[in-house]
Protein backbone atom coordinates (compact mmCIF):
# COMPACT_ATOMS: atom_id res chain seq x y z
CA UNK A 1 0.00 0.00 0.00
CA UNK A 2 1.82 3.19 -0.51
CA UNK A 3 -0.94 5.36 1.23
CA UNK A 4 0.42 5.81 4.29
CA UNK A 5 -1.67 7.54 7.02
CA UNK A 6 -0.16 11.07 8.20
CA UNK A 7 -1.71 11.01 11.63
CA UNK A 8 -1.80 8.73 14.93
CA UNK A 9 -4.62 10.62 16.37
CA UNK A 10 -7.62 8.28 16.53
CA UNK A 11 -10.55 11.74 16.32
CA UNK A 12 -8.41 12.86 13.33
CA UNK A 13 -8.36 9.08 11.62
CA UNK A 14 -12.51 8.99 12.54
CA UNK A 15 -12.79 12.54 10.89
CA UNK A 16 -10.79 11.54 8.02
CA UNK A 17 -12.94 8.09 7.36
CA UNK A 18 -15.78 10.18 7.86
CA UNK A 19 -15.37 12.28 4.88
CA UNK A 20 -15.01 9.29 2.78
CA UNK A 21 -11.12 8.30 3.41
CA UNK A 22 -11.45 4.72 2.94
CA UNK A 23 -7.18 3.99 3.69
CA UNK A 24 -7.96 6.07 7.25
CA UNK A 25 -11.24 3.66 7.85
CA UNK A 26 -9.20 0.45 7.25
CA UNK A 27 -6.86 1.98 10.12
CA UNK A 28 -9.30 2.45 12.35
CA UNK A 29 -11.02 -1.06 11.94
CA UNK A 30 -7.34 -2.57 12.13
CA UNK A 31 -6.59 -0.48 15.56
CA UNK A 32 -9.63 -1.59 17.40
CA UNK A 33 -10.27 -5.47 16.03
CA UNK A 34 -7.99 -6.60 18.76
CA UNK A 35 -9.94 -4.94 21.23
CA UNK A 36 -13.75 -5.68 20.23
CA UNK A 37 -11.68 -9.58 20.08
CA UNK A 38 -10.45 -9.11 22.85
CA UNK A 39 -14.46 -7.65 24.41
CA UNK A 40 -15.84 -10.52 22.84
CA UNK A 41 -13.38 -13.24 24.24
CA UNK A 42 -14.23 -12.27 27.90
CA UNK A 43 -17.78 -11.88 26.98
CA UNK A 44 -17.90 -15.22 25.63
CA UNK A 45 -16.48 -18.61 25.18
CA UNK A 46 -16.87 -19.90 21.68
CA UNK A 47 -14.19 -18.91 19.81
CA UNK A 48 -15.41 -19.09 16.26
CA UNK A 49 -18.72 -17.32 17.36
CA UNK A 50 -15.96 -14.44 18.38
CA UNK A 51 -14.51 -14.19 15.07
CA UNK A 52 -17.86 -13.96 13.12
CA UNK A 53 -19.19 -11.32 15.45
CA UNK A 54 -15.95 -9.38 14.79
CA UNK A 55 -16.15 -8.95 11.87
CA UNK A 56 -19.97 -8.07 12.11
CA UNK A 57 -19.03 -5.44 14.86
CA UNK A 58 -16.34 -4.59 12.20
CA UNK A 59 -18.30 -4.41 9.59
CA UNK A 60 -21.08 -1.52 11.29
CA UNK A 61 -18.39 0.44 12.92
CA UNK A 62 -17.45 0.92 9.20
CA UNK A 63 -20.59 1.35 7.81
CA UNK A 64 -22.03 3.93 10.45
CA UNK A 65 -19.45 6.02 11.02
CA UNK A 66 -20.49 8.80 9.75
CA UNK A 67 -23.42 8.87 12.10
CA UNK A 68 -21.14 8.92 15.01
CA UNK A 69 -21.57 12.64 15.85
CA UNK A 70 -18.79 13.36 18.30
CA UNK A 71 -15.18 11.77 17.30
CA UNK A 72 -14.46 11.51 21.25
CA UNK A 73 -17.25 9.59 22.10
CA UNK A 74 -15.79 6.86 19.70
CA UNK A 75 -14.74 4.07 22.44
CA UNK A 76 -17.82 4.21 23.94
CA UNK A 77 -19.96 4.26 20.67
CA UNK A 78 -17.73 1.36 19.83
CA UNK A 79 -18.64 -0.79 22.97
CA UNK A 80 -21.97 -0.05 22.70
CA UNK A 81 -22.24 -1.41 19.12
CA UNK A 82 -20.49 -4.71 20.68
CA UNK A 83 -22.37 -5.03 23.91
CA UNK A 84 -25.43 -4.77 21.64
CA UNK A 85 -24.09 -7.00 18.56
CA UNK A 86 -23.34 -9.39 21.63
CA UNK A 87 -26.80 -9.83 23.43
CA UNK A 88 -28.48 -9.49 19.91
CA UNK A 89 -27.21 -12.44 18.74
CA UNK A 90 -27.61 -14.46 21.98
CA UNK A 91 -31.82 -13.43 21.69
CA UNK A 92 -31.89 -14.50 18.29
CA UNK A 93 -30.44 -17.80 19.39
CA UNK A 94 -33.17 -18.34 21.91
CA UNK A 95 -30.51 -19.68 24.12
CA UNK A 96 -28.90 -18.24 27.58
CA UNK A 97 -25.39 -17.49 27.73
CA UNK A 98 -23.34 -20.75 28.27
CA UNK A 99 -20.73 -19.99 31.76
CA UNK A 100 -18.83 -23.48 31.42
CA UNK A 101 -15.51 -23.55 31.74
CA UNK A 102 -13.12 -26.54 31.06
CA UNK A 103 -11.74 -28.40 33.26
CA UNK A 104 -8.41 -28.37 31.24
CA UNK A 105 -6.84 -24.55 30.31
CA UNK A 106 -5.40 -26.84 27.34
CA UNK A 107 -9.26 -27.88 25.96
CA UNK A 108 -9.43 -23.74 26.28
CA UNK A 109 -6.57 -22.89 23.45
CA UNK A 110 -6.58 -19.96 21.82
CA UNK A 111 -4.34 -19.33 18.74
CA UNK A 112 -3.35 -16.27 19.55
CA UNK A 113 -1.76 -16.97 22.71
CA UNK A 114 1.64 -15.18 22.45
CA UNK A 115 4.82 -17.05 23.77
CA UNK A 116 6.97 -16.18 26.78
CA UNK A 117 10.26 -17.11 25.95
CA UNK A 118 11.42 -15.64 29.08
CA UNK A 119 9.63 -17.52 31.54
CA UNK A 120 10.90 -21.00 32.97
CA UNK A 121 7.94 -24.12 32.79
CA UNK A 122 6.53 -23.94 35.96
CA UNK A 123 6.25 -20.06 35.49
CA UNK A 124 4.41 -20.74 32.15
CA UNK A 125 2.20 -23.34 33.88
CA UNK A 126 1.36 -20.72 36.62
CA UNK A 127 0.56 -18.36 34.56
CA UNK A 128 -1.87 -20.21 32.05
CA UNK A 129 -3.72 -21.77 35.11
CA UNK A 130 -4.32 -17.82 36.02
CA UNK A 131 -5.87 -17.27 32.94
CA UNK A 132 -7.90 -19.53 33.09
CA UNK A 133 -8.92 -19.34 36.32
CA UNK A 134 -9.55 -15.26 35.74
CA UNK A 135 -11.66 -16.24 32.62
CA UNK A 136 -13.73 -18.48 34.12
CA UNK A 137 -14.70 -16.08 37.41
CA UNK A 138 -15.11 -13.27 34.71
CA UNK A 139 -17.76 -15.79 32.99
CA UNK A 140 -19.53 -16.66 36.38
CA UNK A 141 -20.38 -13.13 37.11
CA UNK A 142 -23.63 -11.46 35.88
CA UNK A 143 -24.18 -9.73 32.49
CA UNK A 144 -24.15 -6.47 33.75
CA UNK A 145 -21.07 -6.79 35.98
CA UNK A 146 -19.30 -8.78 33.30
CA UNK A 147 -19.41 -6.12 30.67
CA UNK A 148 -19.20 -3.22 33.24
CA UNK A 149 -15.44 -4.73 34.65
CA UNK A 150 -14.34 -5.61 30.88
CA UNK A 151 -14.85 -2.32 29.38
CA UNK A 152 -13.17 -0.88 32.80
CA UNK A 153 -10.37 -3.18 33.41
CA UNK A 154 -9.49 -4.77 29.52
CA UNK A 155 -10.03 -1.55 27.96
CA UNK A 156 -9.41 1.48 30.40
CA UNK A 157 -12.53 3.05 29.60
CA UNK A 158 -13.47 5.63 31.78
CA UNK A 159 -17.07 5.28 33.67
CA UNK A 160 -18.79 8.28 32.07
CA UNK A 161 -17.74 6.17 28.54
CA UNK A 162 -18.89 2.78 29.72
CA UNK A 163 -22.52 4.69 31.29
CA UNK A 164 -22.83 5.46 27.80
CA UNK A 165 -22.23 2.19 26.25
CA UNK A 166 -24.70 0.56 28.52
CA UNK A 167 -27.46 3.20 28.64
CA UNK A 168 -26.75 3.52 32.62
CA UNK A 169 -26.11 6.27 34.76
CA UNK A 170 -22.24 6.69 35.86
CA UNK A 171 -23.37 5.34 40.09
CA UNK A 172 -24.57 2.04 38.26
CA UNK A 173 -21.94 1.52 36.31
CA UNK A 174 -19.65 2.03 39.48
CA UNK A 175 -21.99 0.11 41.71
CA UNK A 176 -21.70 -2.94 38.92
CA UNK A 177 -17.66 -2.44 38.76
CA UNK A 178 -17.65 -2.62 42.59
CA UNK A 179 -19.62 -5.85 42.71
CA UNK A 180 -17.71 -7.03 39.99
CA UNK A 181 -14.57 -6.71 41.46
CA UNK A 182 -15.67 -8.24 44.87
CA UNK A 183 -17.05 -11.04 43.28
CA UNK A 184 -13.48 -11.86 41.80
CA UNK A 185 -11.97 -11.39 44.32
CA UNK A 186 -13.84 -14.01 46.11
CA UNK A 187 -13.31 -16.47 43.09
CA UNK A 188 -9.49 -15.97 42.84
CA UNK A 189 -9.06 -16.44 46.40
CA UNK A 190 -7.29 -19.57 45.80
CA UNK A 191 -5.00 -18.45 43.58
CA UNK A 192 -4.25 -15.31 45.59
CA UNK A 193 -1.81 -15.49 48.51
């Protein structure tokens, strides 16, 4: 490609693909599919059900941006698009939201697990059985609480932004981050020493 985008900014990329800049639009969508993966992943378990809604997330993000009135209010217009791609799909499935979780991290593998070369075996081990211990309690909390602590602690958002992705009011969203957090707490106790 020998476009090559003149600005880091994310407003100025959003203003850009906006106005019809389809090389600034592909940036954007390539900046945030790791993190509406990574939303999704947390939200749930089925990996190839994570991929397809991607790309549908993906997919509106690109084709209503220029709705999105306020180039700021991006992150949050972002999760809300997810949070509702999410529960849309589980109501048109008729089905509730399935909080199993293996018995084996190794029947949970993800591809894009990145490699620590620098820690020994038992570190390794350690740290995978975190994972998957922190996945799981992130599953066994309620809806609300689930997506209230991943758009707080997985994407730094702040709680005015997540109020707005979840139609709440900010003492909600705090209320449901509180809970959240004391819930895992309670789960990890075993790991946590």
């Amino acid at each position: 490609m020998n476009y090559k985008i003149k600005t880091n900014n994310l407003n100025e990329l959003i203003e850009l693909a906006q106005k019809g800049d389809l090389e600034a639009l592909e940036e954007i969508i390539r900046r945030q599919q790791k993190n509406v993966f990574a939303t999704l992943y947390y939200l749930n378990a089925k990996p190839d059900e994570i991929m397809d809604l991607t790309q549908e997330i993906l997919f509106k993000v690109a084709k209503n941006i220029k709705k999105l009135k306020n180039p700021r209010t991006f992150k949050s217009w972002l999760n809300q698009i997810i949070i509702n791609q999410f529960y849309d799909t589980l109501r048109k499935k008729q089905k509730s939201v399935k909080k199993v979780c293996l018995d084996s991290p190794e029947e949970n593998k993800k591809e894009f697990d990145i490699p620590d070369h620098a820690s020994n075996p038992y570190q390794k081990a350690l740290d995978k059985e975190l994972e998957h211990a922190i996945k799981c309690s992130i599953h066994k909390l309620p809806d609300p609480f689930k997506a209230a602590i991943i758009m707080r602690e997985l994407q730094g958002l702040s709680y005015e932004e997540i109020a707005r992705a979840t139609n709440s009011n900010i003492g909600t969203v705090k209320s449901r981050i509180a809970r959240a957090r004391l819930k895992l707490q309670e789960y990890l106790k075993p790991y946590i020493s």
